[in-house]
PDB file of N, CA and C in Angstrom:
ATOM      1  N   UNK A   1      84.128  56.051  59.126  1.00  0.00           N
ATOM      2  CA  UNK A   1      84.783  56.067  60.417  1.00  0.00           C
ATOM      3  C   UNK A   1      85.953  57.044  60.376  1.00  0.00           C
ATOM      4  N   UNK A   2      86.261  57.908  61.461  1.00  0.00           N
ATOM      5  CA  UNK A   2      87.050  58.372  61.540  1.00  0.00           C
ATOM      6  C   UNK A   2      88.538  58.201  61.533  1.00  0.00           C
ATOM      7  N   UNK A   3      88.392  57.570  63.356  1.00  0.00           N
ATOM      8  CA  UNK A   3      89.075  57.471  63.520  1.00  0.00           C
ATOM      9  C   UNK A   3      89.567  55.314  63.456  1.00  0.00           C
ATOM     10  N   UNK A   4      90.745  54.602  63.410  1.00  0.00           N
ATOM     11  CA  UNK A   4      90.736  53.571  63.421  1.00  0.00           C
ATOM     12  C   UNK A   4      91.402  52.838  64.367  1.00  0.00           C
ATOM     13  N   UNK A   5      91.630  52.049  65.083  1.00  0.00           N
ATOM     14  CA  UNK A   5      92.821  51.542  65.817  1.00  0.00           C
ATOM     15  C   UNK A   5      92.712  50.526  66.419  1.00  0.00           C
ATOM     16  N   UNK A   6      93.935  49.710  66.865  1.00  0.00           N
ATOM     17  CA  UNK A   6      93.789  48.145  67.028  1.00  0.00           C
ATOM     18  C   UNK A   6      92.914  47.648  68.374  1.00  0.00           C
ATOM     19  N   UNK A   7      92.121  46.846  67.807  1.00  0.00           N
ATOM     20  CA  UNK A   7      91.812  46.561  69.111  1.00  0.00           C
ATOM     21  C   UNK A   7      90.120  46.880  68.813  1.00  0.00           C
ATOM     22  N   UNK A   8      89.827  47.603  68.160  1.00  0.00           N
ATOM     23  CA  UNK A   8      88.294  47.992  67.851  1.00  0.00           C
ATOM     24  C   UNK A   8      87.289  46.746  66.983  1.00  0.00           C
ATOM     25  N   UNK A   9      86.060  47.578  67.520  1.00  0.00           N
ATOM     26  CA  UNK A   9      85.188  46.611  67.244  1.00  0.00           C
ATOM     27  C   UNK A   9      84.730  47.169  66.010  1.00  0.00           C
ATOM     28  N   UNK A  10      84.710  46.090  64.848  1.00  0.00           N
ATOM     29  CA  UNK A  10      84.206  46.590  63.732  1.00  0.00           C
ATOM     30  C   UNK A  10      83.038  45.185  63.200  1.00  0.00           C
ATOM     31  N   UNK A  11      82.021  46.001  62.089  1.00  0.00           N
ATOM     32  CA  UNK A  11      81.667  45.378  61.466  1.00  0.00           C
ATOM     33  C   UNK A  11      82.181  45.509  59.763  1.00  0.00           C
ATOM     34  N   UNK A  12      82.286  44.006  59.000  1.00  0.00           N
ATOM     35  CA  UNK A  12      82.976  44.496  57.621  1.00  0.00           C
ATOM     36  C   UNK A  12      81.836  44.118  56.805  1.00  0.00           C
ATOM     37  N   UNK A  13      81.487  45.063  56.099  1.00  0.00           N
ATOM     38  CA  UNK A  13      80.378  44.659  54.916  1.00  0.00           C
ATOM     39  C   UNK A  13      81.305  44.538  53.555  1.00  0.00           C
ATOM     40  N   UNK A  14      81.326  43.560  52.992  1.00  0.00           N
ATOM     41  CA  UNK A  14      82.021  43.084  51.969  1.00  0.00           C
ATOM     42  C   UNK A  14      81.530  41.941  50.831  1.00  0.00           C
ATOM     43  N   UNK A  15      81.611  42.030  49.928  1.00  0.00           N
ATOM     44  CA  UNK A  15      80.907  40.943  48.840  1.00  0.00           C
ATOM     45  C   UNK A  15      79.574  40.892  49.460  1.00  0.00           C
ATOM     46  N   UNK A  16      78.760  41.684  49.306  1.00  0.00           N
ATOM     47  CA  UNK A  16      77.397  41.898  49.762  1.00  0.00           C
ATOM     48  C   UNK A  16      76.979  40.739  51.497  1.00  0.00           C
ATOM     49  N   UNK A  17      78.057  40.712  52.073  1.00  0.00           N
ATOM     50  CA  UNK A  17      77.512  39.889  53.130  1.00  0.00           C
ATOM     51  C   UNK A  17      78.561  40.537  54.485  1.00  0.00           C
ATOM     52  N   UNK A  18      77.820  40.604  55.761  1.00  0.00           N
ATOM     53  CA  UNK A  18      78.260  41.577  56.723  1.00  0.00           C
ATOM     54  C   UNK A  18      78.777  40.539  57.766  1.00  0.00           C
ATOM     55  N   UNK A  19      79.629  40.728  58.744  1.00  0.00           N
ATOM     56  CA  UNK A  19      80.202  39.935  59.155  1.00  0.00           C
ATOM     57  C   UNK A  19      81.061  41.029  60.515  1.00  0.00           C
ATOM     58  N   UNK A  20      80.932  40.263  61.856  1.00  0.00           N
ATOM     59  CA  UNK A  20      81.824  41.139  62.893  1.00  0.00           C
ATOM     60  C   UNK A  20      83.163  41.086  62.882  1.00  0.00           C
ATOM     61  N   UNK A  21      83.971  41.931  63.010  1.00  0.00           N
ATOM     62  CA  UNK A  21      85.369  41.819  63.583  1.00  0.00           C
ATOM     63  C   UNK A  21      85.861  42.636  64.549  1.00  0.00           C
ATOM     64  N   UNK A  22      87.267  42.562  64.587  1.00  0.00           N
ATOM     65  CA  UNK A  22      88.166  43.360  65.348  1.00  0.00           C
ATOM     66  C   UNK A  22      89.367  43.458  64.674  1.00  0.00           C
ATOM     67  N   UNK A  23      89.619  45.152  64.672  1.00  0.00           N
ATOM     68  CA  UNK A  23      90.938  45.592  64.036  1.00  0.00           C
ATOM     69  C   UNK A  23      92.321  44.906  64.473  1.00  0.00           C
ATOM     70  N   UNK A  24      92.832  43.916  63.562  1.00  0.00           N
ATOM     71  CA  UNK A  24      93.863  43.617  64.144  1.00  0.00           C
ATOM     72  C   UNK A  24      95.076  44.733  63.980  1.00  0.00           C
ATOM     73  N   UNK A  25      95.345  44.991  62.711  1.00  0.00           N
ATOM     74  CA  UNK A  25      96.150  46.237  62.120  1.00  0.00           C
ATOM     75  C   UNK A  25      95.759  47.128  61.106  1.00  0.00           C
ATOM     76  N   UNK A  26      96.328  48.319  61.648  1.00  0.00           N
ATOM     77  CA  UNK A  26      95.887  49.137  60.764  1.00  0.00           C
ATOM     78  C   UNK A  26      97.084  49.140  60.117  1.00  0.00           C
ATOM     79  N   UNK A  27      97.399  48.908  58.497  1.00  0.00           N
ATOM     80  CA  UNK A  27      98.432  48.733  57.532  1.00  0.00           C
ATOM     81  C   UNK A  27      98.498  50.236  57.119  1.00  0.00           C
ATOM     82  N   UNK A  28      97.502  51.157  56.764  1.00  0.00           N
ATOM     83  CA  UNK A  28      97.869  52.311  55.923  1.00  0.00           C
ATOM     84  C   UNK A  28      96.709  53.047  56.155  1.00  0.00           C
ATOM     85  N   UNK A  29      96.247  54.071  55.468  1.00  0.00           N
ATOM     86  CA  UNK A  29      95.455  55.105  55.537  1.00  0.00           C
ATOM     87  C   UNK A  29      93.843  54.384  54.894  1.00  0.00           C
ATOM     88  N   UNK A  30      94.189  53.247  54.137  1.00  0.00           N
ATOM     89  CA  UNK A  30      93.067  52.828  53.863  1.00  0.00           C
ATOM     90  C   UNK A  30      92.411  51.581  53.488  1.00  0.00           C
ATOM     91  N   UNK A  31      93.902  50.942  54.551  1.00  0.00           N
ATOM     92  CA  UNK A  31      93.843  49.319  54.547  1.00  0.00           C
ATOM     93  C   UNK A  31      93.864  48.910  55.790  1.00  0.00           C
ATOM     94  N   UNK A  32      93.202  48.049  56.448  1.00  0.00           N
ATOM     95  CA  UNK A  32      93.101  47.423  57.656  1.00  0.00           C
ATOM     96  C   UNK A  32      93.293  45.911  57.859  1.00  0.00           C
ATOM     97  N   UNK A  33      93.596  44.905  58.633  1.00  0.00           N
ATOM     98  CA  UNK A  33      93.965  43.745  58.503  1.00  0.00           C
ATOM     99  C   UNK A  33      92.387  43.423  59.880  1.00  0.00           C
ATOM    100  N   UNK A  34      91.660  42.493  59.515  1.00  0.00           N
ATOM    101  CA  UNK A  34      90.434  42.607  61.016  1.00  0.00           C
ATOM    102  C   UNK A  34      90.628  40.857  60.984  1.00  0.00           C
ATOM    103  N   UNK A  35      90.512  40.224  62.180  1.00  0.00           N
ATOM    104  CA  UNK A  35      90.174  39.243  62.881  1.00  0.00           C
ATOM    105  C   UNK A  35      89.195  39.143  62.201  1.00  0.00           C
ATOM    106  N   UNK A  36      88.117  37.908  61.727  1.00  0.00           N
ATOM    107  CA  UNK A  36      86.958  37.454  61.328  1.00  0.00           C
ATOM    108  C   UNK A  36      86.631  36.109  61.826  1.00  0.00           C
ATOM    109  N   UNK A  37      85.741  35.973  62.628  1.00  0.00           N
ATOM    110  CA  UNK A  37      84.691  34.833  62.704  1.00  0.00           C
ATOM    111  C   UNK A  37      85.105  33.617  61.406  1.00  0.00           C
ATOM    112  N   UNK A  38      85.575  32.201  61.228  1.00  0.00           N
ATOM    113  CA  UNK A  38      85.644  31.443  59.947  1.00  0.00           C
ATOM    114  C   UNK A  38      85.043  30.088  60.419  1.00  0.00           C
ATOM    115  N   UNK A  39      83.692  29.836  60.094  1.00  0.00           N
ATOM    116  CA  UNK A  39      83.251  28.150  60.343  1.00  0.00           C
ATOM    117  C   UNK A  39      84.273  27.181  60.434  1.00  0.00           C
ATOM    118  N   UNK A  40      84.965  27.079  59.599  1.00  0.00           N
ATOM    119  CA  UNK A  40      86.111  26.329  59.432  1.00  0.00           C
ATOM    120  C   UNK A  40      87.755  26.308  60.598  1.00  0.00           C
ATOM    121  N   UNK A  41      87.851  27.582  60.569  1.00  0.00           N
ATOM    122  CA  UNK A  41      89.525  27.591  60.978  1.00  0.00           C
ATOM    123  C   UNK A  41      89.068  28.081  62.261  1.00  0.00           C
ATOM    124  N   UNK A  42      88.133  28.807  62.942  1.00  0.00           N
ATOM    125  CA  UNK A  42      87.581  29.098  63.723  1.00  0.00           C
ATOM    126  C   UNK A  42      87.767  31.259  64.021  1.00  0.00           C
ATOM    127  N   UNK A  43      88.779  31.486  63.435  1.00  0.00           N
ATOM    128  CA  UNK A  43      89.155  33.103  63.176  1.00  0.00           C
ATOM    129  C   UNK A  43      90.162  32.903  61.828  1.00  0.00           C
ATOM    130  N   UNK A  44      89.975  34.226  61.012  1.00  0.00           N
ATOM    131  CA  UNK A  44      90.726  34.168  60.124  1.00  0.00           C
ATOM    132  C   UNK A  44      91.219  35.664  59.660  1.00  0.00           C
ATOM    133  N   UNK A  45      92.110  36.213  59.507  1.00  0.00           N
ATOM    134  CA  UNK A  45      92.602  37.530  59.431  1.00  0.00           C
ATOM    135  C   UNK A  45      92.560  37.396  57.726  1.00  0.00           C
ATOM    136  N   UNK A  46      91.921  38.648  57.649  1.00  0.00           N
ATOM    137  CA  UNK A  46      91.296  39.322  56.036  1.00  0.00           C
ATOM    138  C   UNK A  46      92.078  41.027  56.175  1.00  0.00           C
ATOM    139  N   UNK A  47      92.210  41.182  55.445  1.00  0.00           N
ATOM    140  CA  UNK A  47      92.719  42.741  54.684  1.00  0.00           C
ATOM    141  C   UNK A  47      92.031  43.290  53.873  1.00  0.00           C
ATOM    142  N   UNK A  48      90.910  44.423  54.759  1.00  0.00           N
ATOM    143  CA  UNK A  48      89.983  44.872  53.668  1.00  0.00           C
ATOM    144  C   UNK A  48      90.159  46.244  53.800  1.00  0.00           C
ATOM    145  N   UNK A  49      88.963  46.937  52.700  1.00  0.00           N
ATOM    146  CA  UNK A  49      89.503  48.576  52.675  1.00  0.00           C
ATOM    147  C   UNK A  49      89.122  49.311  53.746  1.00  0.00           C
ATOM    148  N   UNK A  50      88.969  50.429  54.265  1.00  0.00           N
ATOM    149  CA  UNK A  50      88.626  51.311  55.404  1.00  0.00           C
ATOM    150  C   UNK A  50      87.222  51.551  54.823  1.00  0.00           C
ATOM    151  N   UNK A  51      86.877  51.719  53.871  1.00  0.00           N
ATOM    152  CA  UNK A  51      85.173  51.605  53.687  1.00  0.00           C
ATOM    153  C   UNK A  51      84.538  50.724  53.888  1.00  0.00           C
ATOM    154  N   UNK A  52      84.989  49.197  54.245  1.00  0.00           N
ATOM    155  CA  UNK A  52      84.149  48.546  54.195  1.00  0.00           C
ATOM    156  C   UNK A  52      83.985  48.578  55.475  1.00  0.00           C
ATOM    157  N   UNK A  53      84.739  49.157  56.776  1.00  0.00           N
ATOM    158  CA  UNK A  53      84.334  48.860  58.322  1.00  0.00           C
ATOM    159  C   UNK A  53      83.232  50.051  58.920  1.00  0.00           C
ATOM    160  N   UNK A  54      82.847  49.263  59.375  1.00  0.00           N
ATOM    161  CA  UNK A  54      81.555  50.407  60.709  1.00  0.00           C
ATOM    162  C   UNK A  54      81.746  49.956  61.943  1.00  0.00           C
ATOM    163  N   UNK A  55      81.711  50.566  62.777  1.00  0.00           N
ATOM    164  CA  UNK A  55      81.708  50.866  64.279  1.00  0.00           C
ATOM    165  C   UNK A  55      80.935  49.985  64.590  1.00  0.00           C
ATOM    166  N   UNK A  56      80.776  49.149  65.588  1.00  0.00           N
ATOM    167  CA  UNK A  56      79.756  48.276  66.724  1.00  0.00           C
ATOM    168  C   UNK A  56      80.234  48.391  68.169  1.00  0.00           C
ATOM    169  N   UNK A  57      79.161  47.569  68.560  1.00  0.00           N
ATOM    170  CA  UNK A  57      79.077  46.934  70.114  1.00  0.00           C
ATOM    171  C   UNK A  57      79.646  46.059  69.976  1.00  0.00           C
ATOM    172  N   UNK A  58      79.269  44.883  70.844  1.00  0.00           N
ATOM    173  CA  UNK A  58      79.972  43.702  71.529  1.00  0.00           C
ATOM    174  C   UNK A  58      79.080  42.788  70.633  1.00  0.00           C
ATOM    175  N   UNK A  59      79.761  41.650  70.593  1.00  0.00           N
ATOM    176  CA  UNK A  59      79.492  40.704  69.563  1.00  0.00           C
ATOM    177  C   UNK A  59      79.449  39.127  70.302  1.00  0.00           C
ATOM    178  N   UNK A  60      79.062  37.984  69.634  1.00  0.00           N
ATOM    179  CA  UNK A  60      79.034  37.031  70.123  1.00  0.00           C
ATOM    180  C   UNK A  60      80.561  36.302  70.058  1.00  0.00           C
ATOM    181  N   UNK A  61      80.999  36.276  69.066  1.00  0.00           N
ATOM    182  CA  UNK A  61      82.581  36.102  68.701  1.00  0.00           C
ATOM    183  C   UNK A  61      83.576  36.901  69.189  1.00  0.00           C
ATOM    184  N   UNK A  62      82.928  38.131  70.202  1.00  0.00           N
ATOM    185  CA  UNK A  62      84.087  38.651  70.233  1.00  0.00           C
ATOM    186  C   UNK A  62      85.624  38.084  71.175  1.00  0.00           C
ATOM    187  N   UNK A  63      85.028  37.256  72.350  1.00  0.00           N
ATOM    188  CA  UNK A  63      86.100  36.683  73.119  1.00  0.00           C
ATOM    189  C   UNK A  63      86.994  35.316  71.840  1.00  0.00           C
ATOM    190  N   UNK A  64      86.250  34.387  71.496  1.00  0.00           N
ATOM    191  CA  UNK A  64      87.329  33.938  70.737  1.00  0.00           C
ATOM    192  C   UNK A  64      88.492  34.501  69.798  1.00  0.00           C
ATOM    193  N   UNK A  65      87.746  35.797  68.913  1.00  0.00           N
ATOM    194  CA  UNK A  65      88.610  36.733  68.027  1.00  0.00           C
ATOM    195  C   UNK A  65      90.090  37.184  68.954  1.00  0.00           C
ATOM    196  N   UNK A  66      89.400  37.788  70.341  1.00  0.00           N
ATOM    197  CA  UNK A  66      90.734  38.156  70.965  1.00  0.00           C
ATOM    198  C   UNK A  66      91.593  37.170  71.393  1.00  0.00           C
ATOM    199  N   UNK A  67      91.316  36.244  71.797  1.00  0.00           N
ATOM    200  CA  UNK A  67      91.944  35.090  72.026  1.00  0.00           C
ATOM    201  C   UNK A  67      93.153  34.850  70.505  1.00  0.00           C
ATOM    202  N   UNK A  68      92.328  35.054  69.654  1.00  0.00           N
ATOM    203  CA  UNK A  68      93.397  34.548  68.505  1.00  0.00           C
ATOM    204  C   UNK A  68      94.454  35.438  68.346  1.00  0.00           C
ATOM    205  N   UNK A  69      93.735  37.103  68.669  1.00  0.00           N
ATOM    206  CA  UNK A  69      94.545  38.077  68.336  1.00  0.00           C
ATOM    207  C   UNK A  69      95.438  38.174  69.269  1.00  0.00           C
ATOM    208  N   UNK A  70      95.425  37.591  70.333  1.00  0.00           N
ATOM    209  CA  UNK A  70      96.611  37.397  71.375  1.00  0.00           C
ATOM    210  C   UNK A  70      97.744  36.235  71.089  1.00  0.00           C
ATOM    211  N   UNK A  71      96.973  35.151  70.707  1.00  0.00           N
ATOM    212  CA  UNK A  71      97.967  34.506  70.127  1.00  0.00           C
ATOM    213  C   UNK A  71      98.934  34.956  68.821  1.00  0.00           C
ATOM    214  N   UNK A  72      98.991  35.664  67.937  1.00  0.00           N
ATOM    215  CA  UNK A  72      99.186  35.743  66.945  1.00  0.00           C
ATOM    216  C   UNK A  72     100.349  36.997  66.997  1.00  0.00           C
ATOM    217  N   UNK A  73     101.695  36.789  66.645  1.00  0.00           N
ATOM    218  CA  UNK A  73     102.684  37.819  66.630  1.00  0.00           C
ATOM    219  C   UNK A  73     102.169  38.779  65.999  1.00  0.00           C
ATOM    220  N   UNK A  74     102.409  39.846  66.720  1.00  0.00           N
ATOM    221  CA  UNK A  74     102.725  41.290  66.070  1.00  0.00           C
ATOM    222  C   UNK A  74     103.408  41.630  64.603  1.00  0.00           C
ATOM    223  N   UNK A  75     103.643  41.743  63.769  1.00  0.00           N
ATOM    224  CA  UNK A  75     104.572  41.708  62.502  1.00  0.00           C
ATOM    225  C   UNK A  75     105.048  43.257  62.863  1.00  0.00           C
ATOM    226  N   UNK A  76     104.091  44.547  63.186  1.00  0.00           N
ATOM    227  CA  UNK A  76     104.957  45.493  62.379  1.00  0.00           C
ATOM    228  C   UNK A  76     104.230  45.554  61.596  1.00  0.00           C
ATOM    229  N   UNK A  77     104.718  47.140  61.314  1.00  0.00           N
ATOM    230  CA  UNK A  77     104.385  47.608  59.888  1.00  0.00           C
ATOM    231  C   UNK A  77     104.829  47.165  58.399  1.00  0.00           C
ATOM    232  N   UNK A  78     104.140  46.298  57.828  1.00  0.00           N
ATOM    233  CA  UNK A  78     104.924  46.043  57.059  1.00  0.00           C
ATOM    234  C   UNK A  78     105.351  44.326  56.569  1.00  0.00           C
ATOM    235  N   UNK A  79     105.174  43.671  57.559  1.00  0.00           N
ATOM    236  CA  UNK A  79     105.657  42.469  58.094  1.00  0.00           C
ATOM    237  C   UNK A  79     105.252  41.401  57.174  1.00  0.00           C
ATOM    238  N   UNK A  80     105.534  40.491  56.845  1.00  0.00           N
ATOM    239  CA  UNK A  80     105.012  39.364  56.265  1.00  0.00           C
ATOM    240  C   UNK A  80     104.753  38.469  57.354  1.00  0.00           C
ATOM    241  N   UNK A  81     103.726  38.258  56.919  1.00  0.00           N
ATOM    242  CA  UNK A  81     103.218  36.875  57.888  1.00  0.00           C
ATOM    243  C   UNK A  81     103.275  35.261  57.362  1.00  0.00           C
ATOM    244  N   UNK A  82     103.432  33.893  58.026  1.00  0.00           N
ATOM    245  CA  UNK A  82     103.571  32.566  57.643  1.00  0.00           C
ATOM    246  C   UNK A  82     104.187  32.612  56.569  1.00  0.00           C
ATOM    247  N   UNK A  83     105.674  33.529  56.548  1.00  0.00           N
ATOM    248  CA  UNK A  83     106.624  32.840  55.734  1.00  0.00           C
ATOM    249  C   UNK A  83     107.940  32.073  56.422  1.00  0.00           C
ATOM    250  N   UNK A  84     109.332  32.012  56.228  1.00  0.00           N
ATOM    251  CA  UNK A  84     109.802  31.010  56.812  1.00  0.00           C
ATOM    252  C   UNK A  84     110.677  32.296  58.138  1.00  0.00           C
ATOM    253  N   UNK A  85     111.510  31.837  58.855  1.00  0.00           N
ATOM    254  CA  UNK A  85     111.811  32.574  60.106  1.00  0.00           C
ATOM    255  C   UNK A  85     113.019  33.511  59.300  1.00  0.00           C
ATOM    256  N   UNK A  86     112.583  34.812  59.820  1.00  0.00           N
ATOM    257  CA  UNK A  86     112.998  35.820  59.307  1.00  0.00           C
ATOM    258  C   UNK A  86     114.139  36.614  60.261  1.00  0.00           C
ATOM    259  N   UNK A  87     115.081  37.036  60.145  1.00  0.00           N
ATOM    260  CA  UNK A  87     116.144  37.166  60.714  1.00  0.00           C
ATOM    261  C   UNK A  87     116.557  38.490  60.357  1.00  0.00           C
ATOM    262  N   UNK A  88     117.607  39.277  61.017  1.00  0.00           N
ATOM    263  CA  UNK A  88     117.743  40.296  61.038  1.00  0.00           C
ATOM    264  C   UNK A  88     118.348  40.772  59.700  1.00  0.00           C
ATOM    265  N   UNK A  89     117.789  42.436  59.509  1.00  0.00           N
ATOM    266  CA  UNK A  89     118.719  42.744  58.300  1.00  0.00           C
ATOM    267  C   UNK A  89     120.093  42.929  58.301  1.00  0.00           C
ATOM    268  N   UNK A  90     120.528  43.221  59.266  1.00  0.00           N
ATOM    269  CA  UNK A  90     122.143  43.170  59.578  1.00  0.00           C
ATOM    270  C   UNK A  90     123.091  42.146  59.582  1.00  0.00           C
ATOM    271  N   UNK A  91     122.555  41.076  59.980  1.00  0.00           N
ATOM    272  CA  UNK A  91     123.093  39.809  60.135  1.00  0.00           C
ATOM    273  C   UNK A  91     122.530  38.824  58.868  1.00  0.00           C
ATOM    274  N   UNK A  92     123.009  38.807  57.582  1.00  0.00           N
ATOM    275  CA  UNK A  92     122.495  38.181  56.570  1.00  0.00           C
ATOM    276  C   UNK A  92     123.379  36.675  56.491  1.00  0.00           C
ATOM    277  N   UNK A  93     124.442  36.785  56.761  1.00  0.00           N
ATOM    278  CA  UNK A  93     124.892  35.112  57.038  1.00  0.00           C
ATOM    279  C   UNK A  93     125.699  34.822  58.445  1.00  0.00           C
ATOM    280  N   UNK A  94     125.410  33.904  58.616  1.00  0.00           N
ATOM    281  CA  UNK A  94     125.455  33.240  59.964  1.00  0.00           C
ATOM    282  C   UNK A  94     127.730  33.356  60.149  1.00  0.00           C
ATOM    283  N   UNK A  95     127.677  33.491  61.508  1.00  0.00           N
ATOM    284  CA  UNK A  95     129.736  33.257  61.452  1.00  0.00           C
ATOM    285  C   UNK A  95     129.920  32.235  61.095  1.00  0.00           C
ATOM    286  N   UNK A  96     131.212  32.149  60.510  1.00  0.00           N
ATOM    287  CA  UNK A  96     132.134  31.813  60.414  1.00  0.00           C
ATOM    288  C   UNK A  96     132.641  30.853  61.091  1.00  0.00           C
ATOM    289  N   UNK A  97     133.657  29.972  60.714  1.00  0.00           N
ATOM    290  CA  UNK A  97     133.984  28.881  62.132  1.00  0.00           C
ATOM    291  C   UNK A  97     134.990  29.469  62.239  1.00  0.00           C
ATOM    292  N   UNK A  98     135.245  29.744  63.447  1.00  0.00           N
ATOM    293  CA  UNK A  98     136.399  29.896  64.078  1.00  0.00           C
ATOM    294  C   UNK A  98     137.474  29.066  64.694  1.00  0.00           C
ATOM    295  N   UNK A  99     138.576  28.967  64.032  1.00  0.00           N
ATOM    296  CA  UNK A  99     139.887  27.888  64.734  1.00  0.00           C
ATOM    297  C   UNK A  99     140.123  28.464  65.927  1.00  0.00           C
ATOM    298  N   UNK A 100     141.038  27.259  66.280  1.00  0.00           N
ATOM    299  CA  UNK A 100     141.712  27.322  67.185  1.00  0.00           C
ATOM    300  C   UNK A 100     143.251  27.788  66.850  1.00  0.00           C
ATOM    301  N   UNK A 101     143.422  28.092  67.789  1.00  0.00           N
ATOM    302  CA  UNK A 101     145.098  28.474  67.995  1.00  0.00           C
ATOM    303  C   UNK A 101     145.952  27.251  67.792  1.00  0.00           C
ATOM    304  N   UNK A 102     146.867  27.603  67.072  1.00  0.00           N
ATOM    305  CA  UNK A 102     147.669  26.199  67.113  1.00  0.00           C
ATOM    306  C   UNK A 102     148.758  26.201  67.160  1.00  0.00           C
TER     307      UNK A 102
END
């Protein structure tokens, strides 16, 4: 594939078994983060290489996938995901108490 970008329909062939997605992020030149179909959790975001995706059509999963991918914050480049609430780099401890005048 050429070209990559969020929002696309991919298929991932991986550990010899093929499976639909959608690009959630593209991390780097040859890492991608895709939405996946999971029996269990019902979508599950995987990080695989740029070789393993191919181009498709429309899929049977594809409305639930977006559904998740709408729910699911943006991170950014870079971002960690389901760790604890992350706060600005500028502001590393909270103020001070402030008195009163007396």
């Amino acid at each position: 594939m050429k070209s990559l970008h969020e929002g696309q329909l991919v298929t991932v062939t991986d550990d010899g078994q093929t499976v639909d997605g959608i690009v959630f992020q593209v991390q780097s030149v040859l890492k991608a983060v895709v939405a996946v179909p999971d029996d269990e959790h019902g979508a599950a975001f995987r990080t695989v290489h740029r070789s393993t995706l191919k181009e498709r059509g429309a899929g049977e999963h594809d409305e639930a996938l977006k559904k998740v991918i709408r729910r699911t914050p943006h991170g950014g480049r870079g971002a960690v995901r389901g760790g604890g609430v992350q706060g600005s780099r500028g502001h590393s401890k909270g103020a001070s108490h402030r008195t009163t005048s007396k």
